[in-house]
N, C-alpha and C. Protein backbone atom coordinates (compact mmCIF):
# COMPACT_ATOMS: atom_id res chain seq x y z
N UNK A 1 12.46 32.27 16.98
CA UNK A 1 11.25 31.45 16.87
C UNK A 1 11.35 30.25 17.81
N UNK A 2 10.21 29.76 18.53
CA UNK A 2 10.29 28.85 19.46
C UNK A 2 10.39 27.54 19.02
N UNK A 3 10.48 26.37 19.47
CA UNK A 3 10.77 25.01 19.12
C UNK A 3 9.38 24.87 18.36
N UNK A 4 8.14 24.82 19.35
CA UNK A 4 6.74 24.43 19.02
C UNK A 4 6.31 25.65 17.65
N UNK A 5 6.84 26.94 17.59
CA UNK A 5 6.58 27.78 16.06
C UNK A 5 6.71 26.91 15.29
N UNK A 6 8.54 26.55 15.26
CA UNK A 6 8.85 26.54 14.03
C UNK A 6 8.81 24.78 13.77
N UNK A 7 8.26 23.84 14.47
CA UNK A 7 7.22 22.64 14.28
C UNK A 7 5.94 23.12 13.89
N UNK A 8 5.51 23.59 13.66
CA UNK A 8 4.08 24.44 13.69
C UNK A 8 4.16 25.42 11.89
N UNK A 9 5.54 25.65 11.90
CA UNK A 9 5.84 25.98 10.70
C UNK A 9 6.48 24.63 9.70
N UNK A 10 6.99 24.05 9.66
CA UNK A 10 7.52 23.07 8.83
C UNK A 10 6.14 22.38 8.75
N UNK A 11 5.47 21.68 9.54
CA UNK A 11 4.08 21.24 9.15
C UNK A 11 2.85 22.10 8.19
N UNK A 12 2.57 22.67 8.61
CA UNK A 12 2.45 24.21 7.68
C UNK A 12 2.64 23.79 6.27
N UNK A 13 3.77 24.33 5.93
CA UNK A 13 4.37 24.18 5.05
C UNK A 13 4.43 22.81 4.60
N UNK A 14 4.54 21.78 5.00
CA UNK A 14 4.91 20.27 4.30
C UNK A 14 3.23 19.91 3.83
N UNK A 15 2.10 20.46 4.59
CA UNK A 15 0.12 20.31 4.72
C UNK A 15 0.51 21.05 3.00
N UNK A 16 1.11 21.68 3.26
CA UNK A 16 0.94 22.82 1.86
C UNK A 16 1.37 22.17 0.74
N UNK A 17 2.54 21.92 0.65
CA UNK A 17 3.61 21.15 -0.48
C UNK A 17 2.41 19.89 -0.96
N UNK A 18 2.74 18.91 -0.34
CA UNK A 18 1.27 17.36 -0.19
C UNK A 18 0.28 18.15 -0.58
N UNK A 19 -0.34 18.96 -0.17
CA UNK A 19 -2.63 19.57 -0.81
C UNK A 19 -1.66 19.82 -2.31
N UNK A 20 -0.35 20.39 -2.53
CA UNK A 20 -0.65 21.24 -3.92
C UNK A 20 -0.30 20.09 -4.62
N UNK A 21 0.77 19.05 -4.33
CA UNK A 21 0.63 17.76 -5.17
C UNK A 21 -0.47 17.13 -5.79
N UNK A 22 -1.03 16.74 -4.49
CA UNK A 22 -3.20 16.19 -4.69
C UNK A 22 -3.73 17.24 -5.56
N UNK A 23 -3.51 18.18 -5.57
CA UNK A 23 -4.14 18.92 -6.54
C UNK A 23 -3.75 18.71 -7.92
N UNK A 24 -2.70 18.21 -8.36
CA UNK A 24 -1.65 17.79 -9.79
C UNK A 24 -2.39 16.66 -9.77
N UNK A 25 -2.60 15.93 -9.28
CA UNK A 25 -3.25 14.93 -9.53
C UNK A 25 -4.58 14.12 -10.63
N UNK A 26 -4.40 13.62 -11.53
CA UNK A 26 -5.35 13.53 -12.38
C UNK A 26 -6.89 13.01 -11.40
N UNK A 27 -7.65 13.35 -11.92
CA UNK A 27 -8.99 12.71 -11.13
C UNK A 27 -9.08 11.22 -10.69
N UNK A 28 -9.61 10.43 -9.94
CA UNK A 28 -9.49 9.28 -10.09
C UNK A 28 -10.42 8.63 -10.97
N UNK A 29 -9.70 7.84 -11.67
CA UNK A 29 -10.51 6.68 -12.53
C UNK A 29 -11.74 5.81 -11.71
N UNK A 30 -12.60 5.12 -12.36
CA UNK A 30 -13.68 4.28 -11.92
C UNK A 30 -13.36 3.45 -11.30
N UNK A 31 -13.73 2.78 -10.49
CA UNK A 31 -13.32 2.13 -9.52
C UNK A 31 -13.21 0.65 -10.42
N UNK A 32 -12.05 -0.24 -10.31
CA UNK A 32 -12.06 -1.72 -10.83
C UNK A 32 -12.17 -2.67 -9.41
N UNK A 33 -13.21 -3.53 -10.17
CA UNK A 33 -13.60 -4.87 -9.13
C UNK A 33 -12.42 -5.61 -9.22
N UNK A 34 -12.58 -6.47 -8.51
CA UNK A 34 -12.23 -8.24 -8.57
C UNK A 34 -13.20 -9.10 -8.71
N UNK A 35 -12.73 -10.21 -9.35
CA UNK A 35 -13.57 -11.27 -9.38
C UNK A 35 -13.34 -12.26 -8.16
N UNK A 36 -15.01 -13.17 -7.93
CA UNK A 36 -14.98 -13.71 -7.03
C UNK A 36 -14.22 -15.34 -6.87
N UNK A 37 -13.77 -15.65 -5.65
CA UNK A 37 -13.37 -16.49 -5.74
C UNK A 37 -14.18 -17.76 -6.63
N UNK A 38 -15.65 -17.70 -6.29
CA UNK A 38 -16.13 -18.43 -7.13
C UNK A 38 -15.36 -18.71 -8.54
N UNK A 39 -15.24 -17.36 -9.28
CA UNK A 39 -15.11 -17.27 -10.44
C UNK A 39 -13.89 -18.21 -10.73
N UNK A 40 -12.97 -18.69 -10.13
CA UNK A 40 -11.82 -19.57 -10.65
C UNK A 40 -12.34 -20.99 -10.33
N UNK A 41 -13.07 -21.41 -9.60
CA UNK A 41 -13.23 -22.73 -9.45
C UNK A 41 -13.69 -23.57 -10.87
N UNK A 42 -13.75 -23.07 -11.77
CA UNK A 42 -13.81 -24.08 -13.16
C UNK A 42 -12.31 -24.68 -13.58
N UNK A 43 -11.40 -23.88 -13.22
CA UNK A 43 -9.92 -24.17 -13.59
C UNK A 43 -9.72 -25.23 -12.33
N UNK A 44 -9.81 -26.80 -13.10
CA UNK A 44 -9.40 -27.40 -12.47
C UNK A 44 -8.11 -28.04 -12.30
N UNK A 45 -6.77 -27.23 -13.20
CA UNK A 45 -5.41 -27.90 -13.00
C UNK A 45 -5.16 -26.41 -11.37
N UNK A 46 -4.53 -27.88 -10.29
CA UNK A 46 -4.72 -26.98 -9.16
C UNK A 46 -3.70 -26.02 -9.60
N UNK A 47 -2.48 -26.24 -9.93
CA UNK A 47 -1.68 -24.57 -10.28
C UNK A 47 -1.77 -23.65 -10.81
N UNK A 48 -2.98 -24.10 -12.25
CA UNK A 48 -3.22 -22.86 -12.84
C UNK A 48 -4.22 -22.07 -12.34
N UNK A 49 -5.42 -23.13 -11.44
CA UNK A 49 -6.28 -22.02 -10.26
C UNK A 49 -5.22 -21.43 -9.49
N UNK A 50 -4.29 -21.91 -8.93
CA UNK A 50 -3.73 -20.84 -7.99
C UNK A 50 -2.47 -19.79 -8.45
N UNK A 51 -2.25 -19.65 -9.75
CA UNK A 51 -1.71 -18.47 -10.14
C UNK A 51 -2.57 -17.71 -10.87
N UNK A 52 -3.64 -18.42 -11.17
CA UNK A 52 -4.87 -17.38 -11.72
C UNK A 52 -5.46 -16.26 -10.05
N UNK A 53 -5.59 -16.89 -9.50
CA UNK A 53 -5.91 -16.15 -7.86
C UNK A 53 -4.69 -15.13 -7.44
N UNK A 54 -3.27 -15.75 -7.58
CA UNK A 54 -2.89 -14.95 -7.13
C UNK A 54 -2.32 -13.93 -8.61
N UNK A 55 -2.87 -13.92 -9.86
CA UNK A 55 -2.80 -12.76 -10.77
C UNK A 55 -3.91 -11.78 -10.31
N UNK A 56 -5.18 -12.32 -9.54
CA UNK A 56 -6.21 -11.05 -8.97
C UNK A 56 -5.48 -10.43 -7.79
N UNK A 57 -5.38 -11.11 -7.10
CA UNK A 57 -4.60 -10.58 -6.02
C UNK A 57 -3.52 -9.59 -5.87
N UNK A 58 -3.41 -9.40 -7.37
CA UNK A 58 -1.84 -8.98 -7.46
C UNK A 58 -2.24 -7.65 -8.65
N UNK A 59 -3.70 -7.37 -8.90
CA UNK A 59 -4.29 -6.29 -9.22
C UNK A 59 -4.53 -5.16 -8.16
N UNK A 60 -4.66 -5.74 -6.72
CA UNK A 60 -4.17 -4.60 -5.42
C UNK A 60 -2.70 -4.71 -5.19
N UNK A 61 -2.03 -5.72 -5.11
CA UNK A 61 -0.61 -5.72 -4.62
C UNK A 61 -0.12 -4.14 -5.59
N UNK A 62 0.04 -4.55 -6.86
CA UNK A 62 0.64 -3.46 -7.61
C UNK A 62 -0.46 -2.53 -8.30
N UNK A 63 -1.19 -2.01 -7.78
CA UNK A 63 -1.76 -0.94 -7.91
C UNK A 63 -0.95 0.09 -6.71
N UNK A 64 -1.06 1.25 -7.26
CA UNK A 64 0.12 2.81 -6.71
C UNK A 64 -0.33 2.52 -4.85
N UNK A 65 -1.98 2.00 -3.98
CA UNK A 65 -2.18 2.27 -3.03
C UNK A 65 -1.12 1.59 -2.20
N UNK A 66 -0.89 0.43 -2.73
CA UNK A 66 0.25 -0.67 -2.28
C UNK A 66 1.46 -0.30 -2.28
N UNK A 67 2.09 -0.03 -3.66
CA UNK A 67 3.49 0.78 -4.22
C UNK A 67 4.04 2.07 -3.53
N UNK A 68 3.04 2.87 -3.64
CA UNK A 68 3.35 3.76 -2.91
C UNK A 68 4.37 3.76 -1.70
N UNK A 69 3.97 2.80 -0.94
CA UNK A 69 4.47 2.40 0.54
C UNK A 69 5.31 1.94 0.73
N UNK A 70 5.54 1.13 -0.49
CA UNK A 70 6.31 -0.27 -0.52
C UNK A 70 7.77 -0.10 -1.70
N UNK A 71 7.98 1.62 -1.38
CA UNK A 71 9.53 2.18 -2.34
C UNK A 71 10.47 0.84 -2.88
N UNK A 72 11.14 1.08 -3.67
CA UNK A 72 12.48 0.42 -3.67
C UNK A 72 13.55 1.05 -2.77
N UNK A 73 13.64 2.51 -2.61
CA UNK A 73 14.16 2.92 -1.99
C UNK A 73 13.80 3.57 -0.74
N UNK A 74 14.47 5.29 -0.05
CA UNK A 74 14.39 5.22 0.90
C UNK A 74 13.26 6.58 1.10
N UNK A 75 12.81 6.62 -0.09
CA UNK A 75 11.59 7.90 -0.75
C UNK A 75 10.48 7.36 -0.45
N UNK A 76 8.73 7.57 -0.47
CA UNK A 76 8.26 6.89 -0.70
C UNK A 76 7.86 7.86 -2.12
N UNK A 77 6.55 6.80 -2.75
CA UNK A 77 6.14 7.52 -3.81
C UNK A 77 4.91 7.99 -3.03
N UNK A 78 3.83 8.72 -4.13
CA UNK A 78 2.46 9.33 -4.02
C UNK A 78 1.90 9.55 -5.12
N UNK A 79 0.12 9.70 -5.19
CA UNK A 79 -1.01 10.18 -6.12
C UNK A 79 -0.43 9.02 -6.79
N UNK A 80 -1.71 8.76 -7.62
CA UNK A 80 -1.68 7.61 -9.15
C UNK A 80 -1.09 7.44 -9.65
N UNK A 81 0.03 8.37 -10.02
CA UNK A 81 1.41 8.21 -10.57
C UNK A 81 2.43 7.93 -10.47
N UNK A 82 2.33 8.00 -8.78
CA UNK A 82 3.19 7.14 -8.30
C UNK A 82 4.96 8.46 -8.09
N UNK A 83 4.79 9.47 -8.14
CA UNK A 83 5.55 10.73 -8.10
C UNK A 83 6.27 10.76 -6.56
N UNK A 84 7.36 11.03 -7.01
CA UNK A 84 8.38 11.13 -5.72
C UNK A 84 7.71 11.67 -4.46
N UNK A 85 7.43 11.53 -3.25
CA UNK A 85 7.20 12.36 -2.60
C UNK A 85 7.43 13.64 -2.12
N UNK A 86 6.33 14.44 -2.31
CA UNK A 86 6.83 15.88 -1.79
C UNK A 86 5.58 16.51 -0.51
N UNK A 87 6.33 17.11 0.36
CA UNK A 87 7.84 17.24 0.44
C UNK A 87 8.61 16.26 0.54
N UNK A 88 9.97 16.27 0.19
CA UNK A 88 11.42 15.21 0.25
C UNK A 88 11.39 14.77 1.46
N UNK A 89 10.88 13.42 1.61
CA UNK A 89 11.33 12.69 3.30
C UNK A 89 11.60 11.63 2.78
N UNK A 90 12.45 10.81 3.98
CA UNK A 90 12.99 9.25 3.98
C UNK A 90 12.48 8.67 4.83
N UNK A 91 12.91 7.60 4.53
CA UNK A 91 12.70 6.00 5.32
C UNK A 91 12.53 6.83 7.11
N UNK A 92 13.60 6.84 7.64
CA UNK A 92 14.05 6.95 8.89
C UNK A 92 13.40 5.40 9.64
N UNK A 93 13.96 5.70 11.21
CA UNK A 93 13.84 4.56 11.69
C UNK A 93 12.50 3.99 11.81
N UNK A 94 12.21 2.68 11.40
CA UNK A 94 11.12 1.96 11.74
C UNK A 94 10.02 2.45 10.49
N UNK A 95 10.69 3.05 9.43
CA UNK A 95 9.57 3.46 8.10
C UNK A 95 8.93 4.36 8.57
N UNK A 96 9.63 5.30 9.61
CA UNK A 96 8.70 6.36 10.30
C UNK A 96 9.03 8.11 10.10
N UNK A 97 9.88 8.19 8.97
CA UNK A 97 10.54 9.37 8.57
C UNK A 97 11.60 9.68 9.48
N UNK A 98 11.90 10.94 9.37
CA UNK A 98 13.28 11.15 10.27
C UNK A 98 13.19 12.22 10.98
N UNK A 99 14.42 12.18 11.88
CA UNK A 99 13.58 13.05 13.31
C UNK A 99 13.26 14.67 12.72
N UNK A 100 12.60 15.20 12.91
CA UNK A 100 12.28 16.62 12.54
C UNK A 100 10.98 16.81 11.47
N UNK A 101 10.75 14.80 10.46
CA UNK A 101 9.77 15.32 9.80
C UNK A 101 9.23 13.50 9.72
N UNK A 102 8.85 13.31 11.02
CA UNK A 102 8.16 12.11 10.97
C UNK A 102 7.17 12.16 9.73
N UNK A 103 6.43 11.05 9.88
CA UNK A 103 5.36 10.70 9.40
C UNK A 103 4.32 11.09 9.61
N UNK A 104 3.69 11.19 10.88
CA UNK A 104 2.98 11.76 11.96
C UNK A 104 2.48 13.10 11.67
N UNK A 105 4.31 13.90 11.55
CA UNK A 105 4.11 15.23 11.13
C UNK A 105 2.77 16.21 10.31
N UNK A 106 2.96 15.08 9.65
CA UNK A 106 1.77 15.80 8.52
C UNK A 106 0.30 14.45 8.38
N UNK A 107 0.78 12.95 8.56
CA UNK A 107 -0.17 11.97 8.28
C UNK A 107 -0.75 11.40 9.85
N UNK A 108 -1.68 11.85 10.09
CA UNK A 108 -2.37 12.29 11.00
C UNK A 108 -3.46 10.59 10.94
N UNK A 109 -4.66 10.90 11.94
CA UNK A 109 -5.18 9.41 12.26
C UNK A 109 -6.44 9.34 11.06
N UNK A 110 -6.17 10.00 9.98
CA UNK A 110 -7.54 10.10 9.30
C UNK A 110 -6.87 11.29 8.14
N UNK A 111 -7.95 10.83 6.94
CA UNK A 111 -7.55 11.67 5.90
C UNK A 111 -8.04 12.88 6.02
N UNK A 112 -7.15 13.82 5.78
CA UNK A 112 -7.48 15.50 5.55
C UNK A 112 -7.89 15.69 4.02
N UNK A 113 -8.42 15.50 4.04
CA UNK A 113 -8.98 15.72 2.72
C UNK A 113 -9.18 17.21 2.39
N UNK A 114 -9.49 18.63 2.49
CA UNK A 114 -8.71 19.62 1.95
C UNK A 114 -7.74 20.08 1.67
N UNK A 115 -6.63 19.10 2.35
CA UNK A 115 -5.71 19.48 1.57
C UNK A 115 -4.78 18.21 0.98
N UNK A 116 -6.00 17.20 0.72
CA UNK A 116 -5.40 16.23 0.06
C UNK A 116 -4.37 15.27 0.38
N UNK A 117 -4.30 15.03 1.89
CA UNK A 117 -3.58 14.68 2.90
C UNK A 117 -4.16 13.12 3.21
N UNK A 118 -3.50 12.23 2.85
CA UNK A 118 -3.70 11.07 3.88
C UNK A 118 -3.51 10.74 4.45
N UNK A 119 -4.41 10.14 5.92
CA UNK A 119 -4.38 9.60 7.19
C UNK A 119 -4.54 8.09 7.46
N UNK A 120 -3.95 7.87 8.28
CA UNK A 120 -4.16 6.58 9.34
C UNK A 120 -3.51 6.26 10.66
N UNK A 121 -4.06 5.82 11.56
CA UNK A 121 -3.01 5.60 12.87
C UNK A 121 -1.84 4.97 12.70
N UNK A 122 -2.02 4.12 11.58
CA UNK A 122 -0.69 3.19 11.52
C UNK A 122 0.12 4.00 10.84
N UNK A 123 0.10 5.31 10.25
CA UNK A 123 0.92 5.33 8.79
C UNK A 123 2.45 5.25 9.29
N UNK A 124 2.79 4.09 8.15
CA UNK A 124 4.32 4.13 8.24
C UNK A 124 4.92 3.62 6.62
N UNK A 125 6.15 3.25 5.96
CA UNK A 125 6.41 2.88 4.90
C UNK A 125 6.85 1.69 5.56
N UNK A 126 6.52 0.53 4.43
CA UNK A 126 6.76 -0.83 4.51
C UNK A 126 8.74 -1.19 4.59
N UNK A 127 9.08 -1.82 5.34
CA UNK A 127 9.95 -1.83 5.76
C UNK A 127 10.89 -2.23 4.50
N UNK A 128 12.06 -1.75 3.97
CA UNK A 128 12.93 -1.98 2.94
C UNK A 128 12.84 -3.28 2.31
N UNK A 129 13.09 -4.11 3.67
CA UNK A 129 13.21 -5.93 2.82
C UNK A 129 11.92 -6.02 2.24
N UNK A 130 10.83 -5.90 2.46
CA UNK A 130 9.33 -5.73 1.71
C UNK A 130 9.17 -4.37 0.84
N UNK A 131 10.33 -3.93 -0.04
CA UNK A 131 9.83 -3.45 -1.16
C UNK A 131 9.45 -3.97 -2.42
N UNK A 132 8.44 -3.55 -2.86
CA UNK A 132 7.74 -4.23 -4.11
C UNK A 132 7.86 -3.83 -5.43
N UNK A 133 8.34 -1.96 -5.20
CA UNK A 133 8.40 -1.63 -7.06
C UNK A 133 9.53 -2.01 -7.67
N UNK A 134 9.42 -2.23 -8.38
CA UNK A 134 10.48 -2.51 -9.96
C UNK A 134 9.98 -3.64 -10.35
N UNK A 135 9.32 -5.10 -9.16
CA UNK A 135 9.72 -6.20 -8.85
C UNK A 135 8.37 -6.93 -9.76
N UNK A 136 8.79 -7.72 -10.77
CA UNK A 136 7.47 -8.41 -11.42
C UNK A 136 6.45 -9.33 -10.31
N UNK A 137 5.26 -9.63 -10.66
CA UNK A 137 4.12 -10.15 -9.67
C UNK A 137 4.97 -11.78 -9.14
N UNK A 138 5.48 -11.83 -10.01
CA UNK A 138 6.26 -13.22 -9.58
C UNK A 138 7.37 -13.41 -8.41
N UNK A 139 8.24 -12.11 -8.72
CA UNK A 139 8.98 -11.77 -7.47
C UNK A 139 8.51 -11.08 -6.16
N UNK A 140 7.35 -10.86 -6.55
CA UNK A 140 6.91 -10.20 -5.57
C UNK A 140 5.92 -11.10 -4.43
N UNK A 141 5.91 -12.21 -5.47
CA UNK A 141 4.93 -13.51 -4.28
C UNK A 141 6.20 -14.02 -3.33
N UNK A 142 6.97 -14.83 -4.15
CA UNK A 142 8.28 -15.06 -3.92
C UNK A 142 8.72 -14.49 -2.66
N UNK A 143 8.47 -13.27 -2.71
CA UNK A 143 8.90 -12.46 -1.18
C UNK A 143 7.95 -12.05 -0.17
N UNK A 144 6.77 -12.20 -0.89
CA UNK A 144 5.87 -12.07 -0.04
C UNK A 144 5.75 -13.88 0.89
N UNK A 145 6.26 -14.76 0.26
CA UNK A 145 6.62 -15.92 1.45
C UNK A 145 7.44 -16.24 1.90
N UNK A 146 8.29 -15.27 2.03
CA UNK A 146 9.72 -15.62 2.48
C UNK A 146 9.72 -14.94 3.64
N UNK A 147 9.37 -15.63 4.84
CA UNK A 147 9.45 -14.68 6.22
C UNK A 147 10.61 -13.84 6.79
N UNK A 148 11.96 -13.85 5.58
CA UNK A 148 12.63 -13.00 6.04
C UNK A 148 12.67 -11.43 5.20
N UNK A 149 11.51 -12.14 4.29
CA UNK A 149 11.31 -10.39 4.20
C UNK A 149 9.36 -10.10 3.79
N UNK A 150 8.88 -10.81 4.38
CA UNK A 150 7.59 -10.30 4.67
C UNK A 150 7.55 -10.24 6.12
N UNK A 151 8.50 -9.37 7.17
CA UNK A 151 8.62 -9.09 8.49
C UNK A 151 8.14 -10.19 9.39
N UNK A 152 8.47 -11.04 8.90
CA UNK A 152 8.96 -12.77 9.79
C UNK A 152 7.28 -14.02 9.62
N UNK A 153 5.96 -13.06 9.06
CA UNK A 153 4.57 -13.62 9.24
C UNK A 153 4.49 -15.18 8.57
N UNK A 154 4.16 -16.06 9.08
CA UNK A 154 3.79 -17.33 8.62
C UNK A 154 2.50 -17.10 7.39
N UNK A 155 2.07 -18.24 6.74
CA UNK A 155 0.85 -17.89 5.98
C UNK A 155 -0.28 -17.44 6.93
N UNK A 156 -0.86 -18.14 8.20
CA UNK A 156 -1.85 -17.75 8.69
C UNK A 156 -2.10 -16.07 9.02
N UNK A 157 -0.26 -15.79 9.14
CA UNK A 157 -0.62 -14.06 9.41
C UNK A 157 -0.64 -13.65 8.40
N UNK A 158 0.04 -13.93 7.13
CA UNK A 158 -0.02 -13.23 5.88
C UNK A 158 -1.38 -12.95 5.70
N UNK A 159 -2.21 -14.16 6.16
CA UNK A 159 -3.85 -14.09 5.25
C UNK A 159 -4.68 -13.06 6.38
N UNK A 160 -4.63 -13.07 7.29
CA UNK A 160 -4.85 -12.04 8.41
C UNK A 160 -4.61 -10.94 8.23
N UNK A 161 -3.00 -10.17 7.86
CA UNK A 161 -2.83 -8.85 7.75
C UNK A 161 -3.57 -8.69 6.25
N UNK A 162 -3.90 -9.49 5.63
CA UNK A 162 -4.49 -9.01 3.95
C UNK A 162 -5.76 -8.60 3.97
N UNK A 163 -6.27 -9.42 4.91
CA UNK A 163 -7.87 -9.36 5.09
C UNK A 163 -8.01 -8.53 6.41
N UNK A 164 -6.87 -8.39 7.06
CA UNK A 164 -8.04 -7.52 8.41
C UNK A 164 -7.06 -6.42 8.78
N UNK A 165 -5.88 -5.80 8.47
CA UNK A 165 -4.82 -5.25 8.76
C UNK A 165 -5.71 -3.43 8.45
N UNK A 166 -5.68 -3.05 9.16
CA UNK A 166 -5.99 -1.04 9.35
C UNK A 166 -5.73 -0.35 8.25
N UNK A 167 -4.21 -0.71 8.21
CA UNK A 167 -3.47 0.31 7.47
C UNK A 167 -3.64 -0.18 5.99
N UNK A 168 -3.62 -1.84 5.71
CA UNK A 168 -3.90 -1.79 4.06
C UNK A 168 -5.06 -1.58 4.12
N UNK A 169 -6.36 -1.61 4.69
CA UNK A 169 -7.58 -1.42 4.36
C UNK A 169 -7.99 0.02 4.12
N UNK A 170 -6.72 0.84 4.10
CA UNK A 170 -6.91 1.95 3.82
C UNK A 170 -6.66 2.63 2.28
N UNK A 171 -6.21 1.31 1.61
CA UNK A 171 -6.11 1.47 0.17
C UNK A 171 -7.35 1.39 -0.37
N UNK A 172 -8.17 0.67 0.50
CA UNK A 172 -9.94 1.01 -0.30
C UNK A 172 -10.74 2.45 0.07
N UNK A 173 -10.05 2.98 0.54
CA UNK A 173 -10.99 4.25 1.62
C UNK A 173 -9.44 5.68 1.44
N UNK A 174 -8.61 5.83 0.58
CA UNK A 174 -8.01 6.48 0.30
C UNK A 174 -8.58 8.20 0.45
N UNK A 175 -9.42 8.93 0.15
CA UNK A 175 -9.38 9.78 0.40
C UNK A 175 -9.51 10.72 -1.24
N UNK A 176 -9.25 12.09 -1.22
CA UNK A 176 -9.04 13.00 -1.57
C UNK A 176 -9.23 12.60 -3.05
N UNK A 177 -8.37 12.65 -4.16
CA UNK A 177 -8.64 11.98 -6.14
C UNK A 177 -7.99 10.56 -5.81
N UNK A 178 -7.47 10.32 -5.09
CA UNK A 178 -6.63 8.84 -5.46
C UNK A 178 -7.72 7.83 -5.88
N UNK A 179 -7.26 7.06 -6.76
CA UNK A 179 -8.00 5.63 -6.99
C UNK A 179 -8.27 4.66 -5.71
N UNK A 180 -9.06 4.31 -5.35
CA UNK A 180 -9.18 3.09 -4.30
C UNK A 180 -8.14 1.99 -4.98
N UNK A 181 -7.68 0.67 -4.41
CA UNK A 181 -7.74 0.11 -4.58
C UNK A 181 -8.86 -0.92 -4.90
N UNK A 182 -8.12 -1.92 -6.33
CA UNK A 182 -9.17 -2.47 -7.29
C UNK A 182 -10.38 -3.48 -5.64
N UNK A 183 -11.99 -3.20 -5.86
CA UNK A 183 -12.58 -4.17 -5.04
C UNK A 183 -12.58 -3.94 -3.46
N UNK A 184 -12.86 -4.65 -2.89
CA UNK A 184 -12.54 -4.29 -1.37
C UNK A 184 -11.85 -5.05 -0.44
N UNK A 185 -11.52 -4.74 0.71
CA UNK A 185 -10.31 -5.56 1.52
C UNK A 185 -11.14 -7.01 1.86
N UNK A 186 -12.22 -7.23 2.03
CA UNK A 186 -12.55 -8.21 2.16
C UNK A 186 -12.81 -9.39 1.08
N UNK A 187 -13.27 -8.75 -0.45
CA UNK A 187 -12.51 -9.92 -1.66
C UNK A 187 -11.25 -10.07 -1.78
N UNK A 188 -10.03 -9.24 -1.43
CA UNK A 188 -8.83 -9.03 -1.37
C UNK A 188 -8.60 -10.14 -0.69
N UNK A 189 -9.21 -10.40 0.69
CA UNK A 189 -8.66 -11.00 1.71
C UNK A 189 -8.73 -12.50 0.96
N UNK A 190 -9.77 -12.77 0.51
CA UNK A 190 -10.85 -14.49 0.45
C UNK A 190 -9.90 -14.61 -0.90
N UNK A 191 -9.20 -13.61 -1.67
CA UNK A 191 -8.89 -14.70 -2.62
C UNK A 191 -7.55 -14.77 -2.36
N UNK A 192 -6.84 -13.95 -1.61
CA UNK A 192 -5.31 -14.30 -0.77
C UNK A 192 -5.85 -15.67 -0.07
N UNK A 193 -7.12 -15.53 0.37
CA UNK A 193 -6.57 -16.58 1.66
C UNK A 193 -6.80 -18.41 0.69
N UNK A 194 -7.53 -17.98 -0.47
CA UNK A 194 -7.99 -19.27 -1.65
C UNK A 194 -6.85 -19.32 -2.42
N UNK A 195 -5.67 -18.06 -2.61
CA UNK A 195 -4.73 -18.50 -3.49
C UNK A 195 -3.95 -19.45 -1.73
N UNK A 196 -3.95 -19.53 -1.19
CA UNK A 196 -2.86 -19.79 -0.17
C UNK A 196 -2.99 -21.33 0.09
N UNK A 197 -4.22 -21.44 0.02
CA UNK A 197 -5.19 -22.86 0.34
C UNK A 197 -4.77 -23.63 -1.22
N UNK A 198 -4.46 -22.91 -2.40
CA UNK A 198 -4.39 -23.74 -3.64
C UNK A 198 -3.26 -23.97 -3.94
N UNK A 199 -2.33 -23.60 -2.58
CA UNK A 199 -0.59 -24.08 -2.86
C UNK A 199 0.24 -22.90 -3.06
N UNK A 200 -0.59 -22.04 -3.28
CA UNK A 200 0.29 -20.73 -2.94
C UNK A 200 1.34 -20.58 -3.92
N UNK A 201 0.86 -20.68 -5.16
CA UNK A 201 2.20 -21.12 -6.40
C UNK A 201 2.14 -19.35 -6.84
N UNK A 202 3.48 -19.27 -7.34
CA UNK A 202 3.93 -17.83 -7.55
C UNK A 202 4.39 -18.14 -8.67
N UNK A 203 4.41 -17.16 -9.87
CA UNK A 203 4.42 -16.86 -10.96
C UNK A 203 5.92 -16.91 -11.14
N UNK A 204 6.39 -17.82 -12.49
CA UNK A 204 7.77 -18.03 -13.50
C UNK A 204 8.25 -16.18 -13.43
């Protein structure tokens, strides 16, 4: 079998493994909003507005579209449940799988949706020091400002990649049964960028 077959076959096969997962998949639930930034401006002790903002905020952070990406380890997860990935791939270099079964391989510039396949140009897994599961909303702000492991971004980029970044805006536009993420990338963005403006306080 030639190099380009049997690439031609492992993809194949991995399109196959991923559609029959999406298919295990429970239906997706109704879509949950966010509330608007408006909505916190009555809380006038400034810390408890800004851990009330960043508890909305943190209804996309740890929802599965986020988690998923963002392993503890070197797996990622998938579907609502958050289920090991199948087929079995790792990290590899740059969160880009490993040589023989990139990312690429099968996650293409756009969702395949027959076979339950998600796409994006960017797809990659969030780099190790920015893993988020196990980690309560508190530890997870905590590191989300610590530029040595939110991949070096100051606040101005933090509030930038939240609100305008490709690849998370693809947690609202998911594809196939998955749940969207709660609301859309652009309330996502305004109340990251209002928790950031209110001191940016992270949860005990």
């Amino acid at each position: 079998m030639s190099a380009r077959l049997l690439a031609v076959g492992v993809a194949g096969f991995a399109l196959a493994a991923i559609g029959a997962a999406a298919a295990r998949t429970a239906p997706a639930t109704p879509e949950v909003g966010l509330k608007p930034v408006a909505a916190f401006a009555s809380i006038t002790d400034g810390n408890k507005r800004s851990l009330a903002l960043f508890a909305e905020v943190g209804k996309v952070i740890q929802s599965p579209r986020c988690l998923n990406c963002h392993p503890a380890g070197d797996r990622p997860t998938q579907t609502d449940a958050m289920r090991p990935h199948e087929p079995l791939v790792v990290r590899g270099a740059g969160g880009m799988g490993a040589p023989g079964m990139r990312c690429t391989t099968c996650h293409h510039a756009a969702n395949f949706d027959p076979a339950g396949v998600p796409g994006n140009p960017m797809w990659h897994l969030a780099p190790i020091e920015m893993a988020w599961q196990g980690k309560s909303l508190g530890e997870i702000c905590r590191q989300i400002k610590d530029p040595a492991r939110n991949g070096g971004k100051d606040m101005a980029q933090l509030i930038h990649h939240m609100a305008e970044d490709e690849l998370v805006g693809w947690g609202w536009h998911p594809g196939g049964t998955r749940t969207p993420a709660p609301g859309t990338q652009k309330q996502f963005g305004e109340l990251f960028k209002a928790w950031a403006e209110s001191g940016a306080v992270c949860p005990s």
